[in-house]
Protein backbone atom coordinates (compact mmCIF):
# COMPACT_ATOMS: atom_id res chain seq x y z
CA UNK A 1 14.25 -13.50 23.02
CA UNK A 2 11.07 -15.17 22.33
CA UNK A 3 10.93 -17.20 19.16
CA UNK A 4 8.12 -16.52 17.81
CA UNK A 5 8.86 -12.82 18.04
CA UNK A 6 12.43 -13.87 16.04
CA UNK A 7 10.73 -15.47 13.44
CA UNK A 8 7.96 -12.72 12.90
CA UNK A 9 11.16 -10.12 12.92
CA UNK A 10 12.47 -12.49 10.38
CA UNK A 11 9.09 -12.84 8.06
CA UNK A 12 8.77 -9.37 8.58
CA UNK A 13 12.28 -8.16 7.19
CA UNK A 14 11.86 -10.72 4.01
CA UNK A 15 8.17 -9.11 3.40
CA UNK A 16 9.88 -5.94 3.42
CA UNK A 17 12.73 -7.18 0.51
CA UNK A 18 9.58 -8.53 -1.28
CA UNK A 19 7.80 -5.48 -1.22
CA UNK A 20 10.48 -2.95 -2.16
CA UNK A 21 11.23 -4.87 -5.19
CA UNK A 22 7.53 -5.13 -6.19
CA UNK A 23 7.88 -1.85 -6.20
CA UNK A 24 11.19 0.18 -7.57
CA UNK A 25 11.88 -3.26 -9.83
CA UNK A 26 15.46 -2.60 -9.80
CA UNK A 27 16.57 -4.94 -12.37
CA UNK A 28 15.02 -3.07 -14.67
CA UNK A 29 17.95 -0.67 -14.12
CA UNK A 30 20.36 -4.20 -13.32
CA UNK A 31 18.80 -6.96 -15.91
CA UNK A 32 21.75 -9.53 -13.64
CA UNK A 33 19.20 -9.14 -10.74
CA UNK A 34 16.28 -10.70 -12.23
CA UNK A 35 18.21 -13.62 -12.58
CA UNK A 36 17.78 -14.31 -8.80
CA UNK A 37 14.00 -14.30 -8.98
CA UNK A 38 14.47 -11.76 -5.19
CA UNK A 39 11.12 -10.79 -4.92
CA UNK A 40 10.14 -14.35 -5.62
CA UNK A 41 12.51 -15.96 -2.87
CA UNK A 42 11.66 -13.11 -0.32
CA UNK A 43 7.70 -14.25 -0.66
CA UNK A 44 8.54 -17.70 -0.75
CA UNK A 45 11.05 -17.08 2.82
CA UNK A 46 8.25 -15.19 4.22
CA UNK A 47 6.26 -17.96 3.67
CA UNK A 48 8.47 -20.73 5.24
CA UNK A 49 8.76 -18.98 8.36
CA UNK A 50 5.03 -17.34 8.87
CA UNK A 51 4.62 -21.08 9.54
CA UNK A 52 6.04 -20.81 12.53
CA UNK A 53 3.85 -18.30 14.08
CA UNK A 54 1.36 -19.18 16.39
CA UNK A 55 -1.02 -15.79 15.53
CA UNK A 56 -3.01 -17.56 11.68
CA UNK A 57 -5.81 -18.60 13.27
CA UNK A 58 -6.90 -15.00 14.13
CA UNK A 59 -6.14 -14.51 10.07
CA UNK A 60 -8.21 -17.35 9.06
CA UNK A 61 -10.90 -15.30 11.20
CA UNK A 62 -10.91 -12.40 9.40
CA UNK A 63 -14.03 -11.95 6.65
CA UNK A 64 -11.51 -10.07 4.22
CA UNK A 65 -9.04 -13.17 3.88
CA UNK A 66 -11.81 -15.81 3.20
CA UNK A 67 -13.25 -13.95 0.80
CA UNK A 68 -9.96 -13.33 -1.24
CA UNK A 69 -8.62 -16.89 -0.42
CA UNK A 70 -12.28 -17.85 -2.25
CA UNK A 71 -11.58 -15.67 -4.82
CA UNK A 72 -8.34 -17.30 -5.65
CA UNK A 73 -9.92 -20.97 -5.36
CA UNK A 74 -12.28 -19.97 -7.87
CA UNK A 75 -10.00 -18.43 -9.84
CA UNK A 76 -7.95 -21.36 -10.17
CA UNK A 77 -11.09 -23.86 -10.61
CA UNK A 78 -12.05 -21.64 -13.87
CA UNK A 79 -8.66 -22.00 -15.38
CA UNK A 80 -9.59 -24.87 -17.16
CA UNK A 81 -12.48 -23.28 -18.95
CA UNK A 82 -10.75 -20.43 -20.09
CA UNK A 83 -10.30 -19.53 -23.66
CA UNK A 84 -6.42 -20.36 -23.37
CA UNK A 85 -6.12 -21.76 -20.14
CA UNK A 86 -2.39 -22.09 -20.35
CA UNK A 87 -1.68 -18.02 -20.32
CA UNK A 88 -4.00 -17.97 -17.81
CA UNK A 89 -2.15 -20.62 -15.17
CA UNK A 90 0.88 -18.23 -15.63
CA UNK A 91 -0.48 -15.44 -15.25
CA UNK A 92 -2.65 -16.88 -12.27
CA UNK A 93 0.86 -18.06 -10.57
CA UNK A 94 2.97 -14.68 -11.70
CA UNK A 95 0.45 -12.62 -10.77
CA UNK A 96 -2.66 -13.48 -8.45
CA UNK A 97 -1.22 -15.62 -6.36
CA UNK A 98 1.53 -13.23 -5.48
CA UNK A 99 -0.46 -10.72 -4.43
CA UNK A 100 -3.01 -12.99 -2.23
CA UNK A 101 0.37 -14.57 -0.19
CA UNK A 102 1.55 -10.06 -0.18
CA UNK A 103 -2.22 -9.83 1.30
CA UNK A 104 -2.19 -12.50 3.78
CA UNK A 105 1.65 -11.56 4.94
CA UNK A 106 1.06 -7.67 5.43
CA UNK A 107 -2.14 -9.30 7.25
CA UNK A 108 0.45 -11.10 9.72
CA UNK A 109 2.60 -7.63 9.61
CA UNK A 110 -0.94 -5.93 10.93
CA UNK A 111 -0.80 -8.01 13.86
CA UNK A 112 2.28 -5.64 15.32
CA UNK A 113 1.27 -1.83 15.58
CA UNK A 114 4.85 -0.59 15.20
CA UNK A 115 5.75 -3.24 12.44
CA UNK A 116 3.07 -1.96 10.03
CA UNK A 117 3.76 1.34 10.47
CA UNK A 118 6.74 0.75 9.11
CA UNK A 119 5.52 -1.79 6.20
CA UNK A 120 3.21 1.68 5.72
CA UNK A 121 6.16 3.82 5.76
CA UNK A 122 8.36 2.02 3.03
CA UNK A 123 5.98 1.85 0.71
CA UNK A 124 5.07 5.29 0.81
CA UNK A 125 9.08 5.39 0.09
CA UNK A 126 8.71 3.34 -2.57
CA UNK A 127 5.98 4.99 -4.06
CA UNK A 128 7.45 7.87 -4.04
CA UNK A 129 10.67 6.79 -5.83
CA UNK A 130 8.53 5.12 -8.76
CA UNK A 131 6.64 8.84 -8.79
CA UNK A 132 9.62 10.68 -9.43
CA UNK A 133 10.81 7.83 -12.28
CA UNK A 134 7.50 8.80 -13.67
CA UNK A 135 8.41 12.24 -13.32
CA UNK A 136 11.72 12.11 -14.59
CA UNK A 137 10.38 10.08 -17.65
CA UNK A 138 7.73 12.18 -18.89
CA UNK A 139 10.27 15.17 -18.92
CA UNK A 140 12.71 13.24 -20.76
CA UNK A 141 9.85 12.20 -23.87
CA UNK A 142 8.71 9.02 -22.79
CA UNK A 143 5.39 10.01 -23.65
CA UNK A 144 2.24 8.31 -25.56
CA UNK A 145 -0.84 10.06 -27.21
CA UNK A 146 -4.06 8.09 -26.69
CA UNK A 147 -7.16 8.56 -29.83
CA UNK A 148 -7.95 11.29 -27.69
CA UNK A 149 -5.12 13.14 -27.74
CA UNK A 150 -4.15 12.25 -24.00
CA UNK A 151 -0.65 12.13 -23.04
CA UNK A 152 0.52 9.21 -20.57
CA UNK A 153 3.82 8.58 -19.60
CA UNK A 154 5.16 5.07 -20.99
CA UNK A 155 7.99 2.72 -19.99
CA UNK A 156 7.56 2.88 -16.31
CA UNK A 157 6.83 -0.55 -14.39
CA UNK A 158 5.31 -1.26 -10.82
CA UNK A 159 3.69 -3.82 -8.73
CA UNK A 160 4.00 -6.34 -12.02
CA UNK A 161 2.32 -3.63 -14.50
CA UNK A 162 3.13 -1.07 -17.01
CA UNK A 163 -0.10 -0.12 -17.19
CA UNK A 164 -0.55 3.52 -17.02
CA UNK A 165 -4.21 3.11 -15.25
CA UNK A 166 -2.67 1.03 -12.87
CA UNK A 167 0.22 3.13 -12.03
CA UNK A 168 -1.81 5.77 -11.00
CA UNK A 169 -4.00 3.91 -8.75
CA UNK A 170 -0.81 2.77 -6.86
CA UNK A 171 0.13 6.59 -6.35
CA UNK A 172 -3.41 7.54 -5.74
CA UNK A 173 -3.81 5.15 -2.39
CA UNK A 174 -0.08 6.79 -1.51
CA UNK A 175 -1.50 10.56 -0.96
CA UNK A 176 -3.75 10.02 1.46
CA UNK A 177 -1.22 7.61 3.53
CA UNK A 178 1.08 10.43 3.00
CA UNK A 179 -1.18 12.87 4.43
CA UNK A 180 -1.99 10.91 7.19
CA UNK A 181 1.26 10.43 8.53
CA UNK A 182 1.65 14.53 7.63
CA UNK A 183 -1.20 15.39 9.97
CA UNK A 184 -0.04 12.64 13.00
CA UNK A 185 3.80 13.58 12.85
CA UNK A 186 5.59 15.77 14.73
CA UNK A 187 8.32 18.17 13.19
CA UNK A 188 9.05 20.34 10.56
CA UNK A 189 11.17 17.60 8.73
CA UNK A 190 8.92 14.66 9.13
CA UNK A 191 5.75 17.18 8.05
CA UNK A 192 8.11 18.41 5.05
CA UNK A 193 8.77 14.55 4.18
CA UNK A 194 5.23 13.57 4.15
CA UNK A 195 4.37 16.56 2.47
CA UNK A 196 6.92 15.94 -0.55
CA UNK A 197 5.68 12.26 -0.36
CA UNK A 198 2.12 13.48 -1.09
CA UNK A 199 3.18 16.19 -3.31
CA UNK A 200 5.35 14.17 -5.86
CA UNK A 201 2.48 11.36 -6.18
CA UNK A 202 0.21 13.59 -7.13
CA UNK A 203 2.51 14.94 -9.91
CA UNK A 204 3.14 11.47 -11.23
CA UNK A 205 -0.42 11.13 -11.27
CA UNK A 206 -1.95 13.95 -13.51
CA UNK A 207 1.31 12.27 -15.67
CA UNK A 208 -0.05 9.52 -16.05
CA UNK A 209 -3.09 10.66 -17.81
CA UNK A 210 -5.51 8.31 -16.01
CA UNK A 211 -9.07 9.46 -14.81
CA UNK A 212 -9.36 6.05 -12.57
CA UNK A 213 -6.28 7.72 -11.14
CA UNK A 214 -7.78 11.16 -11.18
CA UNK A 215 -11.19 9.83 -9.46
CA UNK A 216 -9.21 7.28 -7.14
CA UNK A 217 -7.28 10.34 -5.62
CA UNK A 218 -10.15 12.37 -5.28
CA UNK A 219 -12.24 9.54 -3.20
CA UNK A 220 -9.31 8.36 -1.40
CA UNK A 221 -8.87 12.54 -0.24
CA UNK A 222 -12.41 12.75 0.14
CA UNK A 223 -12.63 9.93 2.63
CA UNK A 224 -9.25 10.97 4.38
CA UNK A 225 -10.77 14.56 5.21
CA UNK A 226 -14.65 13.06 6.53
CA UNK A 227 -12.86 11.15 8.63
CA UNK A 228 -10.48 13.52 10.09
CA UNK A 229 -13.90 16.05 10.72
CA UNK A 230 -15.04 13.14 12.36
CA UNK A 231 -12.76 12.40 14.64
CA UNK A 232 -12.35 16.46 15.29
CA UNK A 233 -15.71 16.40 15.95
CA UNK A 234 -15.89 13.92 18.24
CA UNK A 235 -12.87 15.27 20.23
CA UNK A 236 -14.53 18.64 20.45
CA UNK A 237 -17.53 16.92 21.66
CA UNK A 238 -15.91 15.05 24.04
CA UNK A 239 -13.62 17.69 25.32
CA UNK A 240 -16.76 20.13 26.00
CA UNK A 241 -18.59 17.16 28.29
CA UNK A 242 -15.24 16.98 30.01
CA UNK A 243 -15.38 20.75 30.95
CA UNK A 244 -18.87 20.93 31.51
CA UNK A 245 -18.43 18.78 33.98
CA UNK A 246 -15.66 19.88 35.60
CA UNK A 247 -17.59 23.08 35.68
CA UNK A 248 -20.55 21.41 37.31
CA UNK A 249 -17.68 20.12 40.39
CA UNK A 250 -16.33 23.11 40.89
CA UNK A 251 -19.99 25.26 41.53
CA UNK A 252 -20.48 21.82 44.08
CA UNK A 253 -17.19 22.27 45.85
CA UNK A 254 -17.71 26.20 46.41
CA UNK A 255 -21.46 25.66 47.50
């Protein structure tokens, strides 16, 4: 076996640990797990052996990672200056900084077709086992009224928030992943999958009682069905040339 390849399986399996407990926190349900700082280790073992991989440089090309790998410099430049500088270091390391070395390792993950699918797959898994904790908790009372009268679920947790808003922004970039896979799989199961997958988000959604979530599920849908015209469209169009053509051949042949 090649050994880069090992080591990518190897960065790849710890970025999934890392993202599955970004995700479904578990030791909120086992408190003795957050002892071992997993998600934590599983970034920082991802880390250690992207090293090894010969394929950053084509990272370091793309636009999208020097602009976020700016972002965090500045970020961390302005710390000093901030009104207290010492919440915002922790939350800086805790927080930012996790999700730029998520960004840059799913980046790595993007390099292998099959490998992202699958980085696309469990966290549309993942997603969907927070939606039906929000579900499940908004049945059971865990509810807040905002000024408005609004009801939101409360005590649910996910991607290092327990903000309601932010919740349902995670859920509302699941549905149209969900859909996607829906429309490109084959099978009543795997359509029936994808299909709950989509379905259960969007439940945990309108419990949430977030318009960001509201309008971010409505873009993200929006933009997932102009595409798929497009691409109809341009399979229609291309598909028509094709038999025109073929048309054209055959009148040749029989002259």
């Amino acid at each position: 076996m090649d050994v880069r390849r090992k080591h990518n399986s190897v960065t790849f399996v710890f970025v999934l640990v890392a993202l599955v407990f970004m995700y479904v926190r578990p030791y909120e349900i086992l408190p003795a797990l957050e002892k071992i700082q997993i998600t934590k280790v599983a970034l920082f073992s991802a880390l250690i052996f992207s090293l090894l991989e010969g394929n950053k440089g084509s990272i370091l090309k793309e636009k999208g990672f020097r602009l976020f790998a700016l972002l965090e410099l500045l970020t961390a430049a302005l710390i000093p200056f901030s009104i207290w500088p010492a919440n915002s270091m922790d939350f800086w390391l805790n927080s930012y900084l996790k999700v730029f070395a998520v960004f840059y390792l799913i980046l790595l993950v993007a390099a292998d077709y099959r490998k992202f699918n699958i980085t696309v797959i469990v966290i549309l898994i993942c997603s969907s086992i927070m939606a039906a904790r929000t579900v499940a908790a908004f049945y059971d009372g865990q509810i807040i009224f905002d000024h408005d009268g609004t009801r939101r679920v409360t005590g649910i947790s996910m991607l290092s928030s327990n903000n309601p808003n932010d919740i349902a922004v995670a859920f509302a970039m699941a549905v149209p992943l969900a859909l996607y896979f829906y429309n490109v799989s084959k099978g009543v199961i795997s359509k029936s999958f994808y299909a709950g997958v989509a379905a259960v988000n969007l439940l945990a959604i309108l419990f949430t009682g977030s318009r960001g979530g509201y309008l971010g599920v409505l873009f993200g849908l929006f933009i997932f069905f102009i595409l798929k015209y497009k691409k109809r469209k341009n399979y229609r169009k291309k598909t028509g040339h094709r038999q025109k053509v073929t048309k054209v051949q055959i009148e040749k042949i029989s002259n």
